[in-house]
C-alpha atoms as a PDB file:
ATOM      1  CA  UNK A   1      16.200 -13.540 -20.800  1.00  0.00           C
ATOM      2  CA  UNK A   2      14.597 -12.634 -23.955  1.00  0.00           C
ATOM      3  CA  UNK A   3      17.219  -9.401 -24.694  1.00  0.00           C
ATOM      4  CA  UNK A   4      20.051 -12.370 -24.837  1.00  0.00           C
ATOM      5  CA  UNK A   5      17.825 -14.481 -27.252  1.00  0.00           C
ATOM      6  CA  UNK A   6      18.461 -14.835 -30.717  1.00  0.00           C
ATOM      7  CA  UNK A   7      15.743 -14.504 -33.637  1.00  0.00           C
ATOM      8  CA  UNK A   8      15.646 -18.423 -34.021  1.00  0.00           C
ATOM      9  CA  UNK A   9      15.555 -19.085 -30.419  1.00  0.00           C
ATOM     10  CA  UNK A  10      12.933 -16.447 -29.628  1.00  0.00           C
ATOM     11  CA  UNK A  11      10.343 -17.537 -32.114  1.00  0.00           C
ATOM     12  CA  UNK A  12      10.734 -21.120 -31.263  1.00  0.00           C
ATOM     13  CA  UNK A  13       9.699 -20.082 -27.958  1.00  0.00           C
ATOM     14  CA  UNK A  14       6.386 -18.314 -28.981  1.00  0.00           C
ATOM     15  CA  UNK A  15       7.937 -14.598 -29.257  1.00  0.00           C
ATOM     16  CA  UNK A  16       7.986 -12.328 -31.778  1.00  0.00           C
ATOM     17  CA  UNK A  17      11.521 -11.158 -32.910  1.00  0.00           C
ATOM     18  CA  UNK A  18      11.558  -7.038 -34.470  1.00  0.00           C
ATOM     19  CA  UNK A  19      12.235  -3.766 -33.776  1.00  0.00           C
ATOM     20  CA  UNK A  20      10.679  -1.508 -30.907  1.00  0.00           C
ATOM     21  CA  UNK A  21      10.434   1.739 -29.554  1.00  0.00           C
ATOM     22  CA  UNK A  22      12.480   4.843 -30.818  1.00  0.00           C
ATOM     23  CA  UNK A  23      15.916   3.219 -30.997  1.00  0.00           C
ATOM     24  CA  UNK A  24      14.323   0.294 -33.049  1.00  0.00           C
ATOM     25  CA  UNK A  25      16.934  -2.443 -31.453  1.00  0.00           C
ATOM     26  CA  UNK A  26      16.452  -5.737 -32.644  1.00  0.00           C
ATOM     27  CA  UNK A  27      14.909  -7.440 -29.771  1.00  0.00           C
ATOM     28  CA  UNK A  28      12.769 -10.495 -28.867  1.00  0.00           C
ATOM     29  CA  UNK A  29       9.158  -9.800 -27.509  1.00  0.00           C
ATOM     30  CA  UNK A  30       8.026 -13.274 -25.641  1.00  0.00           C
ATOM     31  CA  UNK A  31       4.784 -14.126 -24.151  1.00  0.00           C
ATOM     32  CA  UNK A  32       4.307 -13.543 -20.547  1.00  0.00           C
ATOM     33  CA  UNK A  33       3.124 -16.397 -18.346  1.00  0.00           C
ATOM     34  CA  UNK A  34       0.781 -14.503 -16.475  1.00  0.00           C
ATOM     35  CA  UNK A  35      -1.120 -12.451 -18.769  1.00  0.00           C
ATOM     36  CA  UNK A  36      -4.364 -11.218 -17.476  1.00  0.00           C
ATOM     37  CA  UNK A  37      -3.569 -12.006 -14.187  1.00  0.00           C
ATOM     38  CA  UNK A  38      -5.165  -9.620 -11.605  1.00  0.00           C
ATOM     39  CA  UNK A  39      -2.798  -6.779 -10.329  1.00  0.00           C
ATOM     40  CA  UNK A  40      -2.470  -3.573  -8.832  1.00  0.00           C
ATOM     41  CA  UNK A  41       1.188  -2.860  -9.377  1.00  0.00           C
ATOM     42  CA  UNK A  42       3.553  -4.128 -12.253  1.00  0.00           C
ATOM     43  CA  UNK A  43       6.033  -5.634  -9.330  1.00  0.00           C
ATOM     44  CA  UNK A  44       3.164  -8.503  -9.700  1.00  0.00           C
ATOM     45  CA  UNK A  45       3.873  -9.098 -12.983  1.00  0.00           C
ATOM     46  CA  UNK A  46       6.235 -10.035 -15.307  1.00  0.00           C
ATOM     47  CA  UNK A  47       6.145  -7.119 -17.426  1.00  0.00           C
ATOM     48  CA  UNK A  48       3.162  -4.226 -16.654  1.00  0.00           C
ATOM     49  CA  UNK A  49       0.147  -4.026 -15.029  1.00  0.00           C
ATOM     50  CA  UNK A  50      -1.987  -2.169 -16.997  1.00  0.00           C
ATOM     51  CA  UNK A  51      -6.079  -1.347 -16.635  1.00  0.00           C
ATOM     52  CA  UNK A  52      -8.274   0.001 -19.481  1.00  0.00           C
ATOM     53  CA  UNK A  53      -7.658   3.662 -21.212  1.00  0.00           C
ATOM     54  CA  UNK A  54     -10.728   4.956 -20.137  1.00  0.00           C
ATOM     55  CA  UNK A  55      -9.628   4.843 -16.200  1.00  0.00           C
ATOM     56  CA  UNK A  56      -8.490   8.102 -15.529  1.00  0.00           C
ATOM     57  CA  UNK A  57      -5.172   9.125 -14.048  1.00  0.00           C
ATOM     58  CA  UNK A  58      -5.028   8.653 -10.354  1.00  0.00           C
ATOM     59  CA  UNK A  59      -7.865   7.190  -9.878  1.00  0.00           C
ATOM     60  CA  UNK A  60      -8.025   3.600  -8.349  1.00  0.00           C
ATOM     61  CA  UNK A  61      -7.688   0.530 -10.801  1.00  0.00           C
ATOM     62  CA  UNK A  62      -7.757  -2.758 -10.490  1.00  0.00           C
ATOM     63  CA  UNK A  63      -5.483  -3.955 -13.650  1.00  0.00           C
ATOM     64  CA  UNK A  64      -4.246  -7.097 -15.508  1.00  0.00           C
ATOM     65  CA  UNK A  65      -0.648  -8.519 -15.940  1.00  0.00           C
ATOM     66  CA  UNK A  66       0.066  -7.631 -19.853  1.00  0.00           C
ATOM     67  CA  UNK A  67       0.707 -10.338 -22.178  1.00  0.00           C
ATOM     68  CA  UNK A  68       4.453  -9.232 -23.986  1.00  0.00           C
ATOM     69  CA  UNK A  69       7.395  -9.107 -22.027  1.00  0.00           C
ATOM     70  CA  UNK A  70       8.257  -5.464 -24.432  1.00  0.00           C
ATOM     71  CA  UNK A  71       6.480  -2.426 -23.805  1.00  0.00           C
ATOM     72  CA  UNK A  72       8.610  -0.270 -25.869  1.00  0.00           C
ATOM     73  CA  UNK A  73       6.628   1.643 -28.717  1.00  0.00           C
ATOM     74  CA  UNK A  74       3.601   0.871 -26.893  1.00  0.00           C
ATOM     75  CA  UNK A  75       0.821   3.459 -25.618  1.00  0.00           C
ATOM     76  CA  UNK A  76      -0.406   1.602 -21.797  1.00  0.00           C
ATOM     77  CA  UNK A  77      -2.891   2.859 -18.591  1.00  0.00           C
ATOM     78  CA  UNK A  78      -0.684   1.506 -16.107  1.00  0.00           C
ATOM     79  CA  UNK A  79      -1.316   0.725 -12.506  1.00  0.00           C
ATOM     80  CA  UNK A  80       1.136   1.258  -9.631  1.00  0.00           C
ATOM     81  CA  UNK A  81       0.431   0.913  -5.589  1.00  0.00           C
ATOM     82  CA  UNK A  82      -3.391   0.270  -7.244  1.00  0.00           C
ATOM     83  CA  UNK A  83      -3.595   3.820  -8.986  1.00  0.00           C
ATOM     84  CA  UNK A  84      -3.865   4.644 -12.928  1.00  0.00           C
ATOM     85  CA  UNK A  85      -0.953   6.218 -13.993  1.00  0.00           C
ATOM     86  CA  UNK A  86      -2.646   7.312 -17.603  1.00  0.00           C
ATOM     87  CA  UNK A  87      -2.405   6.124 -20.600  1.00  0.00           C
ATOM     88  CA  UNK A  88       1.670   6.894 -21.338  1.00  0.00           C
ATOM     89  CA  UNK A  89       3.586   5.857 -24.350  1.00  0.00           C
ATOM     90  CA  UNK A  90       7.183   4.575 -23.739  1.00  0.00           C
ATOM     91  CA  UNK A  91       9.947   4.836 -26.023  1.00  0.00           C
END
């Protein structure tokens, strides 16, 4: 939903309209509705489930739902099947 959005439209509801990640495409970034909601894979959530840096890779994490729907041009520990992945930066 929020790729189709326009800049108006996406503010209006609560997102932040801008550029992201390497290709910098003008995007809208919305609010997810279940931010910091308990997870331990990102199929619970709308966007990622992500745990704090300092949980090292492969180890197990509990994590929390993050709060944008964009995680292009950001740097995230994500969890998946209840495991840190690391701290990885997507582009």
């Amino acid at each position: 939903e929020a790729k189709t959005l326009d800049k108006s439209t996406c503010e209006a509801k609560g997102g932040t309209w801008g550029r992201f990640g390497l290709l910098q495409v003008e995007q809208c970034n919305l609010p997810t509705e279940d931010a910091g909601k308990e997870c331990s894979d990102s199929n619970e959530c709308e966007s990622a489930c992500v745990t704090d840096d300092n949980n090292t890779i492969g180890t197990p994490a509990k994590g929390f739902c993050y709060g944008w729907t964009v995680i292009l041009g950001t740097c995230l520990n994500r969890v998946e099947e209840g495991q840190a992945l690391g701290a990885l930066c997507v582009d």
